[in-house]
Every structure is written in structure tokens, then in C-alpha cells.
Protein backbone atom coordinates (compact mmCIF):
# COMPACT_ATOMS: atom_id res chain seq x y z
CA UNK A 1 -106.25 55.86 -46.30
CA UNK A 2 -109.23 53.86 -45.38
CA UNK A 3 -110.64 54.01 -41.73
CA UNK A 4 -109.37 50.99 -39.51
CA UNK A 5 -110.17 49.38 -37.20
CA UNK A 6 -108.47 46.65 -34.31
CA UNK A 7 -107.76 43.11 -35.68
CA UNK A 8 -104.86 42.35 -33.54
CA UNK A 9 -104.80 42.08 -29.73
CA UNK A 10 -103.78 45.42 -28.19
CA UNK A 11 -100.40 45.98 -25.82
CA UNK A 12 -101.29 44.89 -22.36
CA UNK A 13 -101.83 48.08 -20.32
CA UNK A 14 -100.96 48.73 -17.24
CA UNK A 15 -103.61 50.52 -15.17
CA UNK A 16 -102.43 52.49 -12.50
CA UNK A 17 -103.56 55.66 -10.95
CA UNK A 18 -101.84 59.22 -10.57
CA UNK A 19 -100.44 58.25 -7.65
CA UNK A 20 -99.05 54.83 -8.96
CA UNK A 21 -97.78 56.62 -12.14
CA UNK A 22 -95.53 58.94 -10.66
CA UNK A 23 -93.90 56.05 -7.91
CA UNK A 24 -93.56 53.85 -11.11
CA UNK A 25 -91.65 56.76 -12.70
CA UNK A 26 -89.64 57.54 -9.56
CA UNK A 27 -88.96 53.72 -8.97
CA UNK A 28 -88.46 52.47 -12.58
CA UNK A 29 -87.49 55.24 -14.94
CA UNK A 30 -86.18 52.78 -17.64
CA UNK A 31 -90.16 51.68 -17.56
CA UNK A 32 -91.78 54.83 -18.23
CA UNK A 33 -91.09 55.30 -22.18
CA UNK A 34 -92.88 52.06 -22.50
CA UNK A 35 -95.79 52.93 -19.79
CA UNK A 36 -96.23 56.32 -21.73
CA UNK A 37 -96.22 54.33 -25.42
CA UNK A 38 -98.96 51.56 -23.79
CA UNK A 39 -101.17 53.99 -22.52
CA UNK A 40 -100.84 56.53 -26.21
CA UNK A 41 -101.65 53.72 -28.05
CA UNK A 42 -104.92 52.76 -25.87
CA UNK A 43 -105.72 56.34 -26.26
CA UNK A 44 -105.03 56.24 -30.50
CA UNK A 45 -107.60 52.88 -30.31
CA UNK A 46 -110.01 54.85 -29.25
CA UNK A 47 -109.30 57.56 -31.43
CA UNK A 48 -108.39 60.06 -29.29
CA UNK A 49 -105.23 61.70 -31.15
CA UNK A 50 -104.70 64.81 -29.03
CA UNK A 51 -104.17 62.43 -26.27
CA UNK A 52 -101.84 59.94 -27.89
CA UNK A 53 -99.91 62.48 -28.44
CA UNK A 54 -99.41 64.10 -25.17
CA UNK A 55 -98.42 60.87 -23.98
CA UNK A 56 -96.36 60.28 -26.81
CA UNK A 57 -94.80 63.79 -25.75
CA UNK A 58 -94.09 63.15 -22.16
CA UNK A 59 -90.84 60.85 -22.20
CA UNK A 60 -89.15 63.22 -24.58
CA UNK A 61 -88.91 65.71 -21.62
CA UNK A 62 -87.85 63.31 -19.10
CA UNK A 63 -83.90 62.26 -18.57
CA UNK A 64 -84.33 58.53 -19.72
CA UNK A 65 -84.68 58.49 -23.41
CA UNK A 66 -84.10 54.85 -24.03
CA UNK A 67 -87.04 54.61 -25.42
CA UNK A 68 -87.42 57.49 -28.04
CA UNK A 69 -87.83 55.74 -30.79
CA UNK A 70 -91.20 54.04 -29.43
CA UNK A 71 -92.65 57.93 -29.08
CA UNK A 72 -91.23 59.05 -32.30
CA UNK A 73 -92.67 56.54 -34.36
CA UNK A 74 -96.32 56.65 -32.44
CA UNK A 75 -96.25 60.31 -33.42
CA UNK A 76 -95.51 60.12 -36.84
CA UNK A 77 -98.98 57.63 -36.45
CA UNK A 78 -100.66 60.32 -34.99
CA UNK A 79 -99.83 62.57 -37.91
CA UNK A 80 -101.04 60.63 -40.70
CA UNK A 81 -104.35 59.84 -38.95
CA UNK A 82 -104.91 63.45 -37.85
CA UNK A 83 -104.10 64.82 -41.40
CA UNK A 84 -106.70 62.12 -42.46
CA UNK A 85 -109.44 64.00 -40.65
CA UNK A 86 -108.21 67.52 -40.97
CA UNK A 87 -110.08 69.39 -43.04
CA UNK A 88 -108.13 72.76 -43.90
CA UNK A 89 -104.99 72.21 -46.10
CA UNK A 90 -102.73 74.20 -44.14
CA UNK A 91 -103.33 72.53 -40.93
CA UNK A 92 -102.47 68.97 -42.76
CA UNK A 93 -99.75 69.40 -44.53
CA UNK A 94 -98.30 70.35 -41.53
CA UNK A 95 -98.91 67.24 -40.15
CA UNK A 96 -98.07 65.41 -43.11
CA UNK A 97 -94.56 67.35 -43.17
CA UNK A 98 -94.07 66.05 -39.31
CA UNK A 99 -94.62 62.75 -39.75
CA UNK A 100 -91.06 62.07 -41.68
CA UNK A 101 -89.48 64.37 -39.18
CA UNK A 102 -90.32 61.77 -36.51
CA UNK A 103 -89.65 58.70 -38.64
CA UNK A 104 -86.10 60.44 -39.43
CA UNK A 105 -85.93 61.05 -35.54
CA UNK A 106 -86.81 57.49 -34.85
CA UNK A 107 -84.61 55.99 -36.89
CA UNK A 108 -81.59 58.19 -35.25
CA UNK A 109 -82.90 57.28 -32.20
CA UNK A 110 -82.20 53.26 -32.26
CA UNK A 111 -78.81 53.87 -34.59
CA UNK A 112 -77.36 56.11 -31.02
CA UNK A 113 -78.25 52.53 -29.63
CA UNK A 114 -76.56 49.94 -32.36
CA UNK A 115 -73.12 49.37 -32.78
CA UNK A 116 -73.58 48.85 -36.51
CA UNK A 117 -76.89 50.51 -37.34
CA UNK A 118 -76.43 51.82 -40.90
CA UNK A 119 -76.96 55.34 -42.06
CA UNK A 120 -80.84 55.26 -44.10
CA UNK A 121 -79.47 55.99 -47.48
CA UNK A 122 -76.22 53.52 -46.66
CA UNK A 123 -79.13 50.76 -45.77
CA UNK A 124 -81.44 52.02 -49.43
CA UNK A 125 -78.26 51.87 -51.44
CA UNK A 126 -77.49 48.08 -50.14
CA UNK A 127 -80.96 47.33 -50.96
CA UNK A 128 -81.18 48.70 -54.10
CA UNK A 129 -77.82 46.87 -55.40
CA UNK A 130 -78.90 43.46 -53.93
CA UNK A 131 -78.94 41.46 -57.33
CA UNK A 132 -82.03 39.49 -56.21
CA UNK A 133 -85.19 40.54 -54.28
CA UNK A 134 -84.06 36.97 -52.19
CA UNK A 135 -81.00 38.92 -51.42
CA UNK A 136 -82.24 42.46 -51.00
CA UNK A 137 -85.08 40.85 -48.18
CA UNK A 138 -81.86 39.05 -46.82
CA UNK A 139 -80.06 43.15 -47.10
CA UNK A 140 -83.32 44.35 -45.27
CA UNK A 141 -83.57 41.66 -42.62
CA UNK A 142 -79.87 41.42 -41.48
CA UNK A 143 -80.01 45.83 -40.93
CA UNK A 144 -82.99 46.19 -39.34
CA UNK A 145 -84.55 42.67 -37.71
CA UNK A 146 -81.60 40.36 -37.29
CA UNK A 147 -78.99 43.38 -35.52
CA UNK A 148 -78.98 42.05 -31.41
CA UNK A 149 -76.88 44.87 -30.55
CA UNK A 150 -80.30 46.29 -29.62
CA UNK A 151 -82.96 44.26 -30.34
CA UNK A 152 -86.06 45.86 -31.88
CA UNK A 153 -89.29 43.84 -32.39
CA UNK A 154 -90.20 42.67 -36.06
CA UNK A 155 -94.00 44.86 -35.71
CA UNK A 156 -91.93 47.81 -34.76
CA UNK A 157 -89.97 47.90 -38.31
CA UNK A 158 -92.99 46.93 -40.24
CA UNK A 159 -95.27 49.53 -38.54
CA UNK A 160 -91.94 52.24 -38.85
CA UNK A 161 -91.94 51.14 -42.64
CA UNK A 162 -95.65 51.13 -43.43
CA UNK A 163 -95.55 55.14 -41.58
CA UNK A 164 -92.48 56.16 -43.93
CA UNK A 165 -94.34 54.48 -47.01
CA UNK A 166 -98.02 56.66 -46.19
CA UNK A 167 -95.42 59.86 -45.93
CA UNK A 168 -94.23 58.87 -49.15
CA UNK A 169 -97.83 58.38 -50.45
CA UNK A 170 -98.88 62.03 -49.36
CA UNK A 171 -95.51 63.29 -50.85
CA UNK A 172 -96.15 61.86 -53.99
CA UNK A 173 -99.98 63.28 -54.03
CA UNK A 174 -99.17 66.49 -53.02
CA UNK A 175 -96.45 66.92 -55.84
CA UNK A 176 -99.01 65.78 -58.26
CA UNK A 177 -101.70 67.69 -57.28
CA UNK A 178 -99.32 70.33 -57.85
CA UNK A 179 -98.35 69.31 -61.36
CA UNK A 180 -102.15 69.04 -62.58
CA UNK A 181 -102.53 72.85 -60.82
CA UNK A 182 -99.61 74.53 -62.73
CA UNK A 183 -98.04 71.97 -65.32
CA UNK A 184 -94.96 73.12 -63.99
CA UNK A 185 -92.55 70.24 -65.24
CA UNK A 186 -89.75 71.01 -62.69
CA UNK A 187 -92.39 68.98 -60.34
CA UNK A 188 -92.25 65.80 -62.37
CA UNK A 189 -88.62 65.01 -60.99
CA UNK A 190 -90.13 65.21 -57.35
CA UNK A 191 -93.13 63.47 -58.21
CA UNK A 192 -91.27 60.51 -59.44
CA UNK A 193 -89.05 60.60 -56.34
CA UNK A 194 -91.25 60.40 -54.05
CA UNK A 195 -93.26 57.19 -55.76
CA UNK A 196 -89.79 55.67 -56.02
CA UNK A 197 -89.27 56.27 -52.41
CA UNK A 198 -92.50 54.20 -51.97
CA UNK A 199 -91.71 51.42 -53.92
CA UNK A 200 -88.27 51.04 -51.91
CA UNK A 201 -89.85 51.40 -48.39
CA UNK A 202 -92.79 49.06 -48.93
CA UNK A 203 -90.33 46.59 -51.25
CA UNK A 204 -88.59 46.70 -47.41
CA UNK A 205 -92.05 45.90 -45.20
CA UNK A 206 -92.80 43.30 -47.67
CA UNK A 207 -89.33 41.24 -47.09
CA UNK A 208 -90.18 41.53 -43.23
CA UNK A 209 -93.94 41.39 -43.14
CA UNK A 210 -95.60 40.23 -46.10
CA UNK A 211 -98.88 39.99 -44.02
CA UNK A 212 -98.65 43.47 -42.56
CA UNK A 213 -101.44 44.53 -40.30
CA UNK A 214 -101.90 47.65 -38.39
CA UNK A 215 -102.44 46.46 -35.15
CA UNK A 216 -104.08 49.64 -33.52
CA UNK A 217 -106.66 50.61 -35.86
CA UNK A 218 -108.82 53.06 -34.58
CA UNK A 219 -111.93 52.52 -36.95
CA UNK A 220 -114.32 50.34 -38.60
CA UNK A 221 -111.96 49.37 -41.53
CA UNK A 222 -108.61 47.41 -40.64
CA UNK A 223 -105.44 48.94 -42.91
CA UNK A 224 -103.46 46.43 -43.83
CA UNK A 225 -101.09 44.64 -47.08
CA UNK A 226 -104.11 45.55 -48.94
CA UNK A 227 -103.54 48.97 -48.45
CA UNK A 228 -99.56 48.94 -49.32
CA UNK A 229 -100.92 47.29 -52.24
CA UNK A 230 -102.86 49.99 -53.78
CA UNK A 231 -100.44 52.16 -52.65
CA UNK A 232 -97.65 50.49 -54.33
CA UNK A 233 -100.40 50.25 -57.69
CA UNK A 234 -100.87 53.90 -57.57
CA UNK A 235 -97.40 54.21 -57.64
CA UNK A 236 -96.43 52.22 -60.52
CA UNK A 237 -99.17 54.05 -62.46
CA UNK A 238 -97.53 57.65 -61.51
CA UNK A 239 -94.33 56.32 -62.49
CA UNK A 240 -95.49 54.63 -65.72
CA UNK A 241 -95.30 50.98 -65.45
CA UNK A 242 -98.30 49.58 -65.93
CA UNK A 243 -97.03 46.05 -65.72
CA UNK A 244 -96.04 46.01 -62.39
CA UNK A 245 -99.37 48.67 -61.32
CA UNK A 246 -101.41 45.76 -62.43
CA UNK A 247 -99.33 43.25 -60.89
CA UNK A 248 -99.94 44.77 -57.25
CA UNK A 249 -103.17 45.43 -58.03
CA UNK A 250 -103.62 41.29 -58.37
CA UNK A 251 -102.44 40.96 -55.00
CA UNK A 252 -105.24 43.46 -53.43
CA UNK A 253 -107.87 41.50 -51.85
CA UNK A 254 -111.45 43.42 -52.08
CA UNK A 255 -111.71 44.24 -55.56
CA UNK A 256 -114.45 41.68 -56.65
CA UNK A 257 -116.59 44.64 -58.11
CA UNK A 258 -113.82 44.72 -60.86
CA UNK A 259 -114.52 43.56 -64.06
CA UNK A 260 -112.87 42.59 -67.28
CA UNK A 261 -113.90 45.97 -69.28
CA UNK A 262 -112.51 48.24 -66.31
CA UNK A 263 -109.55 50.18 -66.92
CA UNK A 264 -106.79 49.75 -63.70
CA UNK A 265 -107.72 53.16 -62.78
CA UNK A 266 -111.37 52.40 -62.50
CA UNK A 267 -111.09 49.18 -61.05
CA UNK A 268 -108.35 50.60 -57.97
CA UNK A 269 -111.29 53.08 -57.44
CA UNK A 270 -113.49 50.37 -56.12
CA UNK A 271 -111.16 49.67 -53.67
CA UNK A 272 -111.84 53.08 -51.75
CA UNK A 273 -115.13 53.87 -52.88
């Protein structure tokens, strides 16, 4: 994942002092899980991850957890940009294994709050038997977007999808990595799973954000559809299906440096180079 920086206007902070945090917490306790996720995510801007995640932390302790799925899914953001900078392997795959701990956690979190918030694999299955894309976006849109049982804002889902999809991405490397290592074949069946489980999530954040941007990127290089591009390339290649790898790589904006003799291998590595 490419470094990234902030295209999109940040949340609106509040600015308070010690003082003022803990009367708005004793005054207005539905509030504070949305105080706590404003301030992590001025803290992940700057890139200070430790941080964002303490205040991610602190409404899961409190009594009010209306709000848990905001933490839960800033975490999970704070895992996959940690794990980018880690540098022993222990340390991040640890993180890597939390972040779909907290997007599972997440996703419980606002289906306690829905009358009719399908089960994950309920809301994969509809998707996946939709018999057109038009009706599988339609699938995607009326479970997750359209449910005002308890609203949840579009950028949630497509940040919550684009998290899922870069656990997905790591799965899939780590598997292969693992392959190339041993040649064990009893990996190939998890390899292919977890590039399938890629395709489905970012087939989902396409239907409800085709533009996707990041909004809080921390660095110099915004992530956005680009990135679920290549991912989605990468993918195809792992899987075998070259056709549609080169069809997502068409869509990938930055890739002038390709040229007709260039393999789809060599050209995607221009992309991150």
C-alpha cells in the first residue's frame, strides 16, 4: 500500500480541553464515541498511530457503546497502516491478523443495532447469486446503505469495505509467500480464497463508491480506486484470469510508463515503484 496523503476535508473537530472533555462526557455520553473517533482520526492524519488508537480504545470501556462500530473500524485502519511500517514479521502479522477481528467486530456491532441487518456470509451469498452486477450493486446497496433502521453513512461502508479488501490483500500475500517458501499445495486452496474474498468485497465498494477515496490519508500519496484497482489486478493474476487482471489494470490511472512490449506483471510494477 502506497503512502497517502489528505485529499478530502477532515471531520470537524471539536477542541476542548481536559476539563471540557470530561463535562462533555458526563453531560452527553451518547456524544463521546463520536468525540473519541474525531479526535483518533486527527491524530491518524498526522500519523500518529499509537494515539489513534488509544482514542479509538477509550469508548470501548465506557457504558455507552452506541458507537462501537466507529472505533472498531478506525482500528482495523490503524492496523493496516502500522503493519505497513513495521518492520519485524512477527510484530505485523499480528496486526494484520487484528484488523479482520475488528472489521468482524464492527460489522456485529451495527447488526445489534438493525432490525434486519443480515448475517456477512447471508449478505456474500445474496451478492454472489444476483444474476446481474446491476442487481448484485442493487443486493449491496439495499443491505448496507439503503437499511434506515440505523442509518450508517455511505463513506463509512466504503471505508469498512476498502479495510476488509487490504485484509484480504495481506491474506492472500501471506498465503503465497508461503506457497513459493514450501510448495506446499494444501496452501493453494487458501490462496485462492482469500483473492476471491477480494474480488467480492471490492466488487461491493465499487457498487457503493466507484470513486473511493481515503479521506484521512496520513502521507504524501492519496490511496484511492486506483489502489482497489491493482489490488483487484493482482488478484485476478493469482487466481488465473488474465482477462479480467488486465481489465482492472485499464481502469488504474498512473501507469503512463507502461508500454506495449510490457508484460501485465511488469507494467502493475510501475504503479508502486
Amino acid at each position: 500500500m502506497k503512502n497517502s496523503k489528505l485529499i478530502l476535508l477532515a471531520l470537524a473537530l471539536l477542541v476542548v480541553g481536559c476539563d471540557s472533555l470530561g463535562e462533555l462526557q458526563e453531560n452527553s455520553e451518547v456524544l463521546s464515541g463520536k468525540y473519541y473517533d474525531s479526535m483518533a482520526w486527527q491524530e491518524f492524519l498526522n500519523a500518529n498511530f499509537d494515539d489513534a488508537e488509544e482514542l479509538f480504545l477509550a469508548p470501548l470501556s465506557g457504558e455507552n457503546r452506541t458507537y462501537d462500530y466507529l472505533s472498531y473500524l478506525g482500528l482495523s485502519w490503524v492496523s493496516i497502516y502500522k503493519s505497513n511500517i513495521e518492520s519485524e514479521n512477527s510484530g505485523r502479522n499480528s496486526l494484520r491478523s487484528s484488523i479482520i477481528i475488528d472489521i468482524d467486530s464492527a460489522y456485529s456491532s451495527i447488526s445489534n443495532n438493525r432490525l434486519n441487518q443480515v448475517s456477512w456470509d447471508d449478505l456474500v451469498e445474496k451478492m454472489e447469486e444476483a444474476p446481474s452486477s446491476y442487481a448484485a450493486c442493487d443486493t449491496v446497496n439495499r443491505h448496507l446503505t439503503a437499511d434506515t433502521s440505523y442509518v450508517i453513512e455511505e463513506i463509512y461502508w466504503s471505508n469498512f469495505l476498502a479495510a476488509s479488501s487490504f485484509y484480504s490483500s495481506f491474506n492472500g500475500s501471506s498465503y503465497s509467500n508461503q506457497y513459493y517458501q514450501t510448495n506446499d499445495d494444501l496452501l493453494l486452496d487458501s490462496i485462492a480464497i482469500a483473492y476471491n474474498d477480494l474480488i467480492t468485497k471490492t466488487d461491493m465498494l465499487l457498487c457503493v463508491d466507484p470513486e473511493y477515496l481515503f479521506p484521512y490519508n496520513p502521507y504524501s500519496d492519496k490511496l484511492d480506486v486506483n489502489d482497489i484497482y491493482f489490488m483487484r489486478a493482482n488478484a485476478y493474476i493469482r487466481l488465473g484470469n488474465l482477462e479480467k487482471a488486465e481489465a482492472s489494470k485499464n481502469m488504474i490511472e498512473g501507469l503512463e510508463n507502461c508500454t506495449s512490449s510490457m508484460t501485465i506483471f511488469e507494467c502493475l510494477s510501475t504503479y508502486i515503484e
